[in-house]
C-alpha atoms as a PDB file:
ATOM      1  CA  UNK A   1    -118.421 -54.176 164.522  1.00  0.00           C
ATOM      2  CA  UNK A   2    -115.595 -52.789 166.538  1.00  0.00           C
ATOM      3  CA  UNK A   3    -117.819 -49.196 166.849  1.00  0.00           C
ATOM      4  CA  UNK A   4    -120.376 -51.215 168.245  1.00  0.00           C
ATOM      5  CA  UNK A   5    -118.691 -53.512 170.660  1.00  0.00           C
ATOM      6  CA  UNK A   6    -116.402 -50.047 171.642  1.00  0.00           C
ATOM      7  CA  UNK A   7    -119.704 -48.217 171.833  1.00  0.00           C
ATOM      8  CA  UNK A   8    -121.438 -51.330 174.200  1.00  0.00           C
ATOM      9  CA  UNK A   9    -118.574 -51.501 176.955  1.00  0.00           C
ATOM     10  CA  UNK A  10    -118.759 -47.694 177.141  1.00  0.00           C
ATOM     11  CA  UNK A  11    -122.694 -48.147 178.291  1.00  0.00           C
ATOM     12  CA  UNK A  12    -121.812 -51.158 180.689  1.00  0.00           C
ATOM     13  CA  UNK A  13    -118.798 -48.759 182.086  1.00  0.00           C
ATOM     14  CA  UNK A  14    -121.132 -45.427 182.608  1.00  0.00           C
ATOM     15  CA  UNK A  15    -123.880 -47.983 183.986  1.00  0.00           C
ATOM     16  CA  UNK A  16    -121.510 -49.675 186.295  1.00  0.00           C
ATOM     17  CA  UNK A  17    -119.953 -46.015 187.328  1.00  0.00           C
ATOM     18  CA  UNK A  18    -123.747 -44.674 188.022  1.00  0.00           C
ATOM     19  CA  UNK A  19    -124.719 -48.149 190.015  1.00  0.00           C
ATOM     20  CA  UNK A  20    -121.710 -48.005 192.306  1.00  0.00           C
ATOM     21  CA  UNK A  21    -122.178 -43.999 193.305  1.00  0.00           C
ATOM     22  CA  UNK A  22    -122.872 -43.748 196.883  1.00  0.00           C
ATOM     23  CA  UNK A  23    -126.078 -41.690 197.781  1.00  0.00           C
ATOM     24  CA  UNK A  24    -125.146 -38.644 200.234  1.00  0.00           C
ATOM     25  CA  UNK A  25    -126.938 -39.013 204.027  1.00  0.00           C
ATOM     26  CA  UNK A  26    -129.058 -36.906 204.461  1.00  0.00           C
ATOM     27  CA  UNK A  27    -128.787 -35.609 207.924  1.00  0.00           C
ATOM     28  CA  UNK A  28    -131.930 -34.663 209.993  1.00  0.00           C
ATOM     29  CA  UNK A  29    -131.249 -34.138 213.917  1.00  0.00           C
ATOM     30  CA  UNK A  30    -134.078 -35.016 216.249  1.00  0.00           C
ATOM     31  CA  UNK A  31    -136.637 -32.525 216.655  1.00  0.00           C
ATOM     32  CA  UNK A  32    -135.998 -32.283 220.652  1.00  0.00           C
ATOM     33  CA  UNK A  33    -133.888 -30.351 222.898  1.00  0.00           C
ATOM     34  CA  UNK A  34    -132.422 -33.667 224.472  1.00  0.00           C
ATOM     35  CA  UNK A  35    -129.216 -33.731 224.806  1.00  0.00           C
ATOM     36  CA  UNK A  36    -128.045 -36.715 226.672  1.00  0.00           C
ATOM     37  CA  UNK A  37    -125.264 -35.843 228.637  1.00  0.00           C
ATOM     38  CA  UNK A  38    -122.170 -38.752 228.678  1.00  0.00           C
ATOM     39  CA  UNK A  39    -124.581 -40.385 226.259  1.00  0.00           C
ATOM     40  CA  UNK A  40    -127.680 -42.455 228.016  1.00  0.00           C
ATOM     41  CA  UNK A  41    -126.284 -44.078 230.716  1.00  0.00           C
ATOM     42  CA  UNK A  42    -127.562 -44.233 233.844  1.00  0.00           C
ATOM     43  CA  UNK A  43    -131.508 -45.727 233.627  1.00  0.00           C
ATOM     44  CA  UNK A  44    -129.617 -48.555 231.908  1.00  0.00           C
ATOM     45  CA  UNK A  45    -126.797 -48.677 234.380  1.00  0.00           C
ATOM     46  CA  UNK A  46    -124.193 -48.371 231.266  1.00  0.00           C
ATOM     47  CA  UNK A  47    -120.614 -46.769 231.739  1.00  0.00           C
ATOM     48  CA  UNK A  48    -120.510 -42.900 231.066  1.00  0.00           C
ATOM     49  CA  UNK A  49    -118.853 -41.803 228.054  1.00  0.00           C
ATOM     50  CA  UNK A  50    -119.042 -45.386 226.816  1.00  0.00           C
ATOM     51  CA  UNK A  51    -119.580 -46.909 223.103  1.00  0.00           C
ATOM     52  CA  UNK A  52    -123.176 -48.460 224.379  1.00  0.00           C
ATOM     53  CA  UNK A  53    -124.270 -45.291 226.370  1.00  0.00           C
ATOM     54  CA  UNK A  54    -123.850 -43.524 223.117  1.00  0.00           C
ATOM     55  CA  UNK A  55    -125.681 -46.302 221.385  1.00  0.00           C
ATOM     56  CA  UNK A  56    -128.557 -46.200 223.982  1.00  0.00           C
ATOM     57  CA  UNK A  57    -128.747 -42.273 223.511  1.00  0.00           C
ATOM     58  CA  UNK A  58    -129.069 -42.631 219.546  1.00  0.00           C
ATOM     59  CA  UNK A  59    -131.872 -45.295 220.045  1.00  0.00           C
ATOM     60  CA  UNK A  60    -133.665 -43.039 222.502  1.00  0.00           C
ATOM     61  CA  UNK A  61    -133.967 -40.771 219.675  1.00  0.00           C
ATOM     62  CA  UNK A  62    -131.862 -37.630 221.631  1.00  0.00           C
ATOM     63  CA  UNK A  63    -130.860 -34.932 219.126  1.00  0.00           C
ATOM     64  CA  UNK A  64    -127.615 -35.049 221.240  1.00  0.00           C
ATOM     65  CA  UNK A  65    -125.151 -37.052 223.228  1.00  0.00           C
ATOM     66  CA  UNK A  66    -122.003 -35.174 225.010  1.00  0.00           C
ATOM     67  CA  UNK A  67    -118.911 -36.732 225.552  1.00  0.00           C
ATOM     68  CA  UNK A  68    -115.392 -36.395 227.020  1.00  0.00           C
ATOM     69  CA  UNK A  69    -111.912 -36.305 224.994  1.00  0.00           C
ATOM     70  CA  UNK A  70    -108.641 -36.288 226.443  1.00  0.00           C
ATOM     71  CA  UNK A  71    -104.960 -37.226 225.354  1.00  0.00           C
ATOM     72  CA  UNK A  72    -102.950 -39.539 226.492  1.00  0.00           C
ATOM     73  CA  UNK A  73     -99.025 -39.714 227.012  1.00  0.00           C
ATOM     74  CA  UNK A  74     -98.562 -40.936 223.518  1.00  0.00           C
ATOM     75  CA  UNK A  75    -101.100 -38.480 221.827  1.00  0.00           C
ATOM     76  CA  UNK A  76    -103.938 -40.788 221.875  1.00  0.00           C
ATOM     77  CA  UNK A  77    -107.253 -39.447 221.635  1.00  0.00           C
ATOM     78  CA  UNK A  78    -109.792 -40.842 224.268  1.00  0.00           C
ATOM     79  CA  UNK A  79    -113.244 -40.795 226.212  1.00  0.00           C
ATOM     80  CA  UNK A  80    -112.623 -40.049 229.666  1.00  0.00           C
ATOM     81  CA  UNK A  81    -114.546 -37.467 231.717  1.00  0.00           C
ATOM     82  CA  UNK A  82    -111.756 -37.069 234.234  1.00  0.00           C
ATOM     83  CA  UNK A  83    -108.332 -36.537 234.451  1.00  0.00           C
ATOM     84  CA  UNK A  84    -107.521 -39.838 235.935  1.00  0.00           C
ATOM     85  CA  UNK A  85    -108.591 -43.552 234.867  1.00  0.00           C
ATOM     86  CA  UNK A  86    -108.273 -45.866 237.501  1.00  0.00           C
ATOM     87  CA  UNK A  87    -105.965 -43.654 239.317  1.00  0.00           C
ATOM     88  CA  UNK A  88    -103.730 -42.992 236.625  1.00  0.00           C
ATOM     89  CA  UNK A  89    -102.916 -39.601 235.164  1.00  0.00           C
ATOM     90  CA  UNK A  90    -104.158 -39.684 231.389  1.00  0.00           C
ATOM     91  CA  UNK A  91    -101.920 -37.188 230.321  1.00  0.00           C
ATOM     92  CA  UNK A  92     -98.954 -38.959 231.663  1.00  0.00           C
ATOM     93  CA  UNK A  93     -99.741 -42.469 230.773  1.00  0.00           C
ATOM     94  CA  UNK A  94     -99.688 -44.458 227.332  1.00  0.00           C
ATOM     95  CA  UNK A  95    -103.200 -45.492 225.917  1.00  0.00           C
ATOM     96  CA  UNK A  96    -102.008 -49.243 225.865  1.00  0.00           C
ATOM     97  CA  UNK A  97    -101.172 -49.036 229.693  1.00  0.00           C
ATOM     98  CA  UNK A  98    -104.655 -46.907 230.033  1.00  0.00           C
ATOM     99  CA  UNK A  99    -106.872 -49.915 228.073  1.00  0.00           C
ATOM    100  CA  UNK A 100    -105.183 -52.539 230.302  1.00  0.00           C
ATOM    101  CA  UNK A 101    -108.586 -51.792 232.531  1.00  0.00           C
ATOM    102  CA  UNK A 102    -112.086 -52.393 230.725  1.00  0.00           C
ATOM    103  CA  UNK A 103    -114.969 -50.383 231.346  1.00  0.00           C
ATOM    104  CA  UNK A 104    -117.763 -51.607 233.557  1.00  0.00           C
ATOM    105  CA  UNK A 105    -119.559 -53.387 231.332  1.00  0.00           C
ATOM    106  CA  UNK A 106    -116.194 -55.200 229.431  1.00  0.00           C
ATOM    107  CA  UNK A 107    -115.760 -52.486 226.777  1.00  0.00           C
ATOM    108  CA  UNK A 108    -112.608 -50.965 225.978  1.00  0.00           C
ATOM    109  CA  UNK A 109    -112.003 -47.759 227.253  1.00  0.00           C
ATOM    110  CA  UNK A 110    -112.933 -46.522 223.701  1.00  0.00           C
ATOM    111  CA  UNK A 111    -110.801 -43.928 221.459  1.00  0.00           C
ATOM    112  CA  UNK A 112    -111.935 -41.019 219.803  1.00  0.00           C
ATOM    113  CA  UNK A 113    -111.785 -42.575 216.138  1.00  0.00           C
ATOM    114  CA  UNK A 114    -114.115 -45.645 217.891  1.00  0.00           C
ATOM    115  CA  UNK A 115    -116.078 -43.457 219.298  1.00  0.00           C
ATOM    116  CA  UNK A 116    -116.932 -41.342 216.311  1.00  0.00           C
ATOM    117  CA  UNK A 117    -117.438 -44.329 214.133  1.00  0.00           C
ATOM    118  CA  UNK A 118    -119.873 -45.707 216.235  1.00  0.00           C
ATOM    119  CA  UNK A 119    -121.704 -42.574 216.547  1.00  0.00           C
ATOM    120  CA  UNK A 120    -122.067 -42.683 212.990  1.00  0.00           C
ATOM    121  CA  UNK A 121    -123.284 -46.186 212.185  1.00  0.00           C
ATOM    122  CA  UNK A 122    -126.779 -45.974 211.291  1.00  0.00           C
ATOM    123  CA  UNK A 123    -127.463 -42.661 212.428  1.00  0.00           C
ATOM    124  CA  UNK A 124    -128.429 -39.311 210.795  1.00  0.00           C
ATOM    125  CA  UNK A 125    -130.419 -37.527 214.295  1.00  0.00           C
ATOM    126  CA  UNK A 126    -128.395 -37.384 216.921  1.00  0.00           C
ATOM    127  CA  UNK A 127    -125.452 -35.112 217.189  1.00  0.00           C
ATOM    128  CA  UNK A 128    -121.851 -35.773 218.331  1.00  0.00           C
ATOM    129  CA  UNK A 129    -121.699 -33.386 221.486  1.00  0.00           C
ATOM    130  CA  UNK A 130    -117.738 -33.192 221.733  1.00  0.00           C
ATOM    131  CA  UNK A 131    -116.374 -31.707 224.550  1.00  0.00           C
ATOM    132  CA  UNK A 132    -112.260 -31.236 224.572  1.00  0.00           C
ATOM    133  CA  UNK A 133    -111.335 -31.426 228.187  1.00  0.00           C
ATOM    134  CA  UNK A 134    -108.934 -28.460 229.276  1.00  0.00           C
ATOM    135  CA  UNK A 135    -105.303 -29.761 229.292  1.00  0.00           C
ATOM    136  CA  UNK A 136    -101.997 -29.373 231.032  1.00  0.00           C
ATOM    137  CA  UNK A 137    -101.214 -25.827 229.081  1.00  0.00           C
ATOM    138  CA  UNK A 138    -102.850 -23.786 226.996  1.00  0.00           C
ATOM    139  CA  UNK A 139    -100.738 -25.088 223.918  1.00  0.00           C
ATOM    140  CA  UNK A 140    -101.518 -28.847 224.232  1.00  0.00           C
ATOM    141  CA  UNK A 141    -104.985 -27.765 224.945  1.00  0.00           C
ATOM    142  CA  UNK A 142    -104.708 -26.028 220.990  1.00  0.00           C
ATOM    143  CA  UNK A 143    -103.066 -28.980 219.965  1.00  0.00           C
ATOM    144  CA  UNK A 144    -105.860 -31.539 221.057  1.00  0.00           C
ATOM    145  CA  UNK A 145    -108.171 -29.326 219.257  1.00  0.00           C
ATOM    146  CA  UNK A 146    -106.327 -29.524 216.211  1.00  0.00           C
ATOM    147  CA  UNK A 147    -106.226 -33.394 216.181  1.00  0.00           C
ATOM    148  CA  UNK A 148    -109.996 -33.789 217.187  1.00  0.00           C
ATOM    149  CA  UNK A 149    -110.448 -31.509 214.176  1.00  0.00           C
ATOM    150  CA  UNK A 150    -108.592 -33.570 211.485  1.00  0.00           C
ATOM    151  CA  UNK A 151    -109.524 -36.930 213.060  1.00  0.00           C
ATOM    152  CA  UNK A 152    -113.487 -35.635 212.417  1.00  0.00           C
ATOM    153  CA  UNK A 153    -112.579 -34.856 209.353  1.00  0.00           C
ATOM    154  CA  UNK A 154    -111.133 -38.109 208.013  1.00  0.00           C
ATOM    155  CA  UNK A 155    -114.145 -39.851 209.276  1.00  0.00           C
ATOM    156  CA  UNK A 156    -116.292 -37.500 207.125  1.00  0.00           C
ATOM    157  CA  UNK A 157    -118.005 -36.776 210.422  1.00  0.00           C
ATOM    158  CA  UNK A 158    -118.544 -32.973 210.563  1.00  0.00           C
ATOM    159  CA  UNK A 159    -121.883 -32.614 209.764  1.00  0.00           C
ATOM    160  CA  UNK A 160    -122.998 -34.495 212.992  1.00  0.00           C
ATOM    161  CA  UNK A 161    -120.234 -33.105 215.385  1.00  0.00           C
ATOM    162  CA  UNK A 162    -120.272 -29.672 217.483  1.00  0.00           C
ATOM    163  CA  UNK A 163    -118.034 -28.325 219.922  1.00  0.00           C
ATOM    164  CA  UNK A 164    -117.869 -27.664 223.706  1.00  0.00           C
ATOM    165  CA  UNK A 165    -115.408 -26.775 226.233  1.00  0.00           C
ATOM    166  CA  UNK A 166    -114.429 -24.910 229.258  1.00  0.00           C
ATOM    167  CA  UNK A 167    -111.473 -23.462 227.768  1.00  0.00           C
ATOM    168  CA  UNK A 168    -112.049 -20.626 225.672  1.00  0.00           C
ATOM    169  CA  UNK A 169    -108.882 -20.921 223.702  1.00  0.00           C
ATOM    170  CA  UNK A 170    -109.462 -24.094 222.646  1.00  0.00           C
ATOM    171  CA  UNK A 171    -112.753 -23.019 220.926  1.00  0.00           C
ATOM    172  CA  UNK A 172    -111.266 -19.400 219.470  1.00  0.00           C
ATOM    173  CA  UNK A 173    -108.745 -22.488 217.764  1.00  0.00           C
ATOM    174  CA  UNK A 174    -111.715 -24.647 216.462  1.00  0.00           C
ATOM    175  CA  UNK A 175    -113.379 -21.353 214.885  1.00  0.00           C
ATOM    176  CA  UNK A 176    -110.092 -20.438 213.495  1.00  0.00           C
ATOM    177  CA  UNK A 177    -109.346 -23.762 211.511  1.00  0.00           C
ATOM    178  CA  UNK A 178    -113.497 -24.341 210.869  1.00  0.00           C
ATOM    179  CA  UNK A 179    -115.504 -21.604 210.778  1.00  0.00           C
ATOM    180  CA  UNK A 180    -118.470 -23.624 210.317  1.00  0.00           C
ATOM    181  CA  UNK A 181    -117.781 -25.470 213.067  1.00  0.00           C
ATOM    182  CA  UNK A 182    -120.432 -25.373 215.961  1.00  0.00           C
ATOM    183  CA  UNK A 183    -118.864 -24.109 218.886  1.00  0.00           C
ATOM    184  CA  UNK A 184    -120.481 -23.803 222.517  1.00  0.00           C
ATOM    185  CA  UNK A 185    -118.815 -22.516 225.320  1.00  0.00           C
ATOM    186  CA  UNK A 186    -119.025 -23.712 229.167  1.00  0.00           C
ATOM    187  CA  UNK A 187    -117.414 -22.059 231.756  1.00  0.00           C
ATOM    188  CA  UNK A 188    -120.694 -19.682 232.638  1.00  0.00           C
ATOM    189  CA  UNK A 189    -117.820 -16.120 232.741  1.00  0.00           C
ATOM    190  CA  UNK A 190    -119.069 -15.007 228.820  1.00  0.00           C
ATOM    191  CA  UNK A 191    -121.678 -12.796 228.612  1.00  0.00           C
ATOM    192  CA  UNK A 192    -123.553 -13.466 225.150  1.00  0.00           C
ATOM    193  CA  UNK A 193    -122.078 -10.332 224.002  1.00  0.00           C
ATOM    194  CA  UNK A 194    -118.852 -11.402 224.498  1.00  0.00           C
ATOM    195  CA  UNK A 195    -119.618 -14.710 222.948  1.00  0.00           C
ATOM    196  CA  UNK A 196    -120.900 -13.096 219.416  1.00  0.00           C
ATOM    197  CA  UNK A 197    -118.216 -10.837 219.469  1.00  0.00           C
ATOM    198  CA  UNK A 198    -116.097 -13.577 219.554  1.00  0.00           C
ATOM    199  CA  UNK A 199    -117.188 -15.522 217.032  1.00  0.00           C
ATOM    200  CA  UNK A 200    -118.239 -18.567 218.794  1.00  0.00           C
ATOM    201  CA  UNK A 201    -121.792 -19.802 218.386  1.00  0.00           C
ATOM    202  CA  UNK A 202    -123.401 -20.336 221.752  1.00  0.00           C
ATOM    203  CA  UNK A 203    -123.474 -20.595 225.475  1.00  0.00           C
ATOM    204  CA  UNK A 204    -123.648 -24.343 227.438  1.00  0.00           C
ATOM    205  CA  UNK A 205    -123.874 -23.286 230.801  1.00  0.00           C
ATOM    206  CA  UNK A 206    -124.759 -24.684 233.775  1.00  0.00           C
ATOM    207  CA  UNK A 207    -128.389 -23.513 234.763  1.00  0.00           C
ATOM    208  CA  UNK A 208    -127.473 -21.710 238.058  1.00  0.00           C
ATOM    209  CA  UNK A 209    -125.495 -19.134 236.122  1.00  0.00           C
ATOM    210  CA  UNK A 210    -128.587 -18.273 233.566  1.00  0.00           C
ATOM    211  CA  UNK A 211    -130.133 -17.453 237.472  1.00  0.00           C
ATOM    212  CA  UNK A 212    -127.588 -15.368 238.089  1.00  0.00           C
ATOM    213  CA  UNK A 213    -127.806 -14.014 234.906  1.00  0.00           C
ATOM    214  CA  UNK A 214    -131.477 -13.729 234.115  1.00  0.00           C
ATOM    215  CA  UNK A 215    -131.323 -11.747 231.110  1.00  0.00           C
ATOM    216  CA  UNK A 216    -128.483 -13.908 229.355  1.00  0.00           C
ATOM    217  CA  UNK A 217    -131.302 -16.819 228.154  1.00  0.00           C
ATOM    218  CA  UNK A 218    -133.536 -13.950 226.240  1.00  0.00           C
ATOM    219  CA  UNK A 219    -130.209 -12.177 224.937  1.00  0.00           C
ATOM    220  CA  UNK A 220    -128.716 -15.233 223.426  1.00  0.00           C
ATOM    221  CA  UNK A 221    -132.256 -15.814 221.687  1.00  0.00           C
ATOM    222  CA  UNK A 222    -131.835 -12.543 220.250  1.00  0.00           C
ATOM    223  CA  UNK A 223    -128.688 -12.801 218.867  1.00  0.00           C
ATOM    224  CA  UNK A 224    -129.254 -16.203 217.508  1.00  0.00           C
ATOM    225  CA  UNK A 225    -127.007 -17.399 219.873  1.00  0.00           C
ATOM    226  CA  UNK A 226    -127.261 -21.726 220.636  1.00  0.00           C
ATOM    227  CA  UNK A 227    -128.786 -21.613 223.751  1.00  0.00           C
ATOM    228  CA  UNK A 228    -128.252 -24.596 226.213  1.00  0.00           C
ATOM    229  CA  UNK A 229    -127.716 -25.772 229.730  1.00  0.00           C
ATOM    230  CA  UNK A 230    -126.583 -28.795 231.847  1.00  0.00           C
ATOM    231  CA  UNK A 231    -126.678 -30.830 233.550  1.00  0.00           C
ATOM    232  CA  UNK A 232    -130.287 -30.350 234.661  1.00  0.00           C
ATOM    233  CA  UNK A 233    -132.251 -33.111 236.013  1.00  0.00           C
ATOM    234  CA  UNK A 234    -134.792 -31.772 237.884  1.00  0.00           C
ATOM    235  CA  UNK A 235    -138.249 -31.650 236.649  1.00  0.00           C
ATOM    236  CA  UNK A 236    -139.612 -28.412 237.361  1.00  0.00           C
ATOM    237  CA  UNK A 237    -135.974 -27.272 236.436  1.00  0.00           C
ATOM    238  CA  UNK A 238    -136.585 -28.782 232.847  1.00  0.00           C
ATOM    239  CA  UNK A 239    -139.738 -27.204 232.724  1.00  0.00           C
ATOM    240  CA  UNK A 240    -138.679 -23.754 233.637  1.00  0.00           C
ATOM    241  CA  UNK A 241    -135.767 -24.124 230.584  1.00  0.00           C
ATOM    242  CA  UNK A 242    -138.255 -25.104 228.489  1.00  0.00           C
ATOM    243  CA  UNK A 243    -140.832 -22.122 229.295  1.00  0.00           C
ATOM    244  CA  UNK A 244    -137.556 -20.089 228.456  1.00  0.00           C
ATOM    245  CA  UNK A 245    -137.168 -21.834 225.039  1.00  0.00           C
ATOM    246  CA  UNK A 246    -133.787 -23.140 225.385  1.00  0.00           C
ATOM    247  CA  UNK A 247    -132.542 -24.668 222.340  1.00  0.00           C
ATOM    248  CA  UNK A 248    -130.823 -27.534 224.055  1.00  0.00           C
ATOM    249  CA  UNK A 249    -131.032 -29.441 227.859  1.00  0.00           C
ATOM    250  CA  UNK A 250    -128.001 -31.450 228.551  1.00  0.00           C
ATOM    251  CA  UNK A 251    -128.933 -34.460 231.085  1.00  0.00           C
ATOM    252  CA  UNK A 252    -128.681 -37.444 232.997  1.00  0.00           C
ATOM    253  CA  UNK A 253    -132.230 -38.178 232.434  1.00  0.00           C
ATOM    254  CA  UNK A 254    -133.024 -38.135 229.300  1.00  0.00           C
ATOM    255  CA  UNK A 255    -136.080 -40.174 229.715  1.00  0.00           C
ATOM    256  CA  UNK A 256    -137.843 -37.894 232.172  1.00  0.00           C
ATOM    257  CA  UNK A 257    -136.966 -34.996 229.660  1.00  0.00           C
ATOM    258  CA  UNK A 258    -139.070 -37.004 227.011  1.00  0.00           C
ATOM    259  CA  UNK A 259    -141.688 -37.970 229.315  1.00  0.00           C
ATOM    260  CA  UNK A 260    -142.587 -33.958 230.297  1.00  0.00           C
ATOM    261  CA  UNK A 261    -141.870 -33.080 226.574  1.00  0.00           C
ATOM    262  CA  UNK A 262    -144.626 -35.733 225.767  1.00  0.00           C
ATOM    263  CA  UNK A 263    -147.168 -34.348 228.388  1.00  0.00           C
ATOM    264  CA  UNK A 264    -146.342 -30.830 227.302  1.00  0.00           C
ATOM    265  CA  UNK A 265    -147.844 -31.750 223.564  1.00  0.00           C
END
């Protein structure tokens, strides 16, 4: 009798164990080159870099929306394009003093752990375009990297995350913690040579420099290089990107971008 009742609770326990096991997500980015650029703010008249621009760029179905992290005084991770909010030096000022002053809309000026959380909430197509902001020195500029880095991490949010930035340091750092990590750099002085050799996965530049540079677009293709530009919101500018078979088109417009994708097919 005991075998039997020992031998009962030991199928209720595996049962139980097998019932509660979370299924993984499986992730499957959108099938476009749209990369919404501050998220998908401005047909709607949203904030940039805000919690419902990202929202609107997920629901437009964008394979990408870029945003902004800085740190504040008190090592605060936030969304922020510039170096100021409402006049105040980010770097220099406490997140607490920073949030005093809503967004446009009423949001909070959101935090990098909001940020990412929301980004995540029903949503396995759209990646999280994070661009680390250069900072007062080279060394906090590492540092931010390395907190971006964990904080993704603890959110179990690295599969839908890549990396971006102006400062070429900060990305060597990323590739040196994360291998894996998708990085893309910005600043338009790398030639894709230089890129590969470095170890860093692709070029985000802004699309007067692949002009200057009109063999840089077919050499990153051939190296398997990510291939991307910004911020382009000009039709026949989109178009011509497109003929070129860039991976990726950051933008303002991310509608228009759909609508000439859609007369394209």
């Amino acid at each position: 009798m005991k075998k039997s009742v020992l031998l009962l609770s030991s199928i209720i326990a595996l049962n139980a164990c097998t019932v509660s096991k979370p299924k993984a997500t499986k992730i499957k980015f959108a099938d476009n080159p749209v990369v919404a650029h501050r998220g998908a703010w401005k047909a709607q008249n949203l904030p940039e870099n805000s919690i419902a621009s990202l929202k609107e760029a997920i629901r437009l179905g964008c394979t990408g929306s870029e945003f902004d992290v800085r740190m504040t005084l008190d090592d605060s991770l936030i969304i922020n394009h510039d170096p100021h909010y409402t006049k105040l030096e980010i770097e220099k000022t406490t997140y607490a003093e920073l949030a005093k002053t809503p967004l446009s809309n009423g949001e909070k000026l959101p935090t990098l752990r909001e940020y990412i959380l929301a980004g995540k909430e029903n949503n396995i197509t759209t990646r999280l375009v994070c661009e680390i902001k250069p900072s007062a020195s080279k060394e906090r500029g590492k540092l931010i990297a390395d907190k971006v880095l964990k904080l993704v991490k603890d959110l179990k949010a690295e599969a839908i995350t890549v990396y971006i930035s102006f400062d070429y340091d900060i990305l060597k750092r990323i590739e040196e913690i994360q291998p894996d990590a998708s990085t893309q750099h910005l600043n338009g002085d790398k030639s894709p040579d230089q890129i590969l050799a470095d170890k860093i996965d692709g070029i985000d530049y802004h699309f007067s420099v692949f002009k200057k540079n009109p063999d840089w677009a077919a050499a990153a293709l051939k190296n398997k290089l990510i291939l991307n530009a910004w911020t382009v919101n000009d039709e026949a500018e989109m178009k011509n990107l497109l003929n070129q078979k860039f991976e990726f088109i950051t933008t303002n417009e991310p509608e228009l971008l759909f609508k000439i994708l859609k007369e394209l097919k």
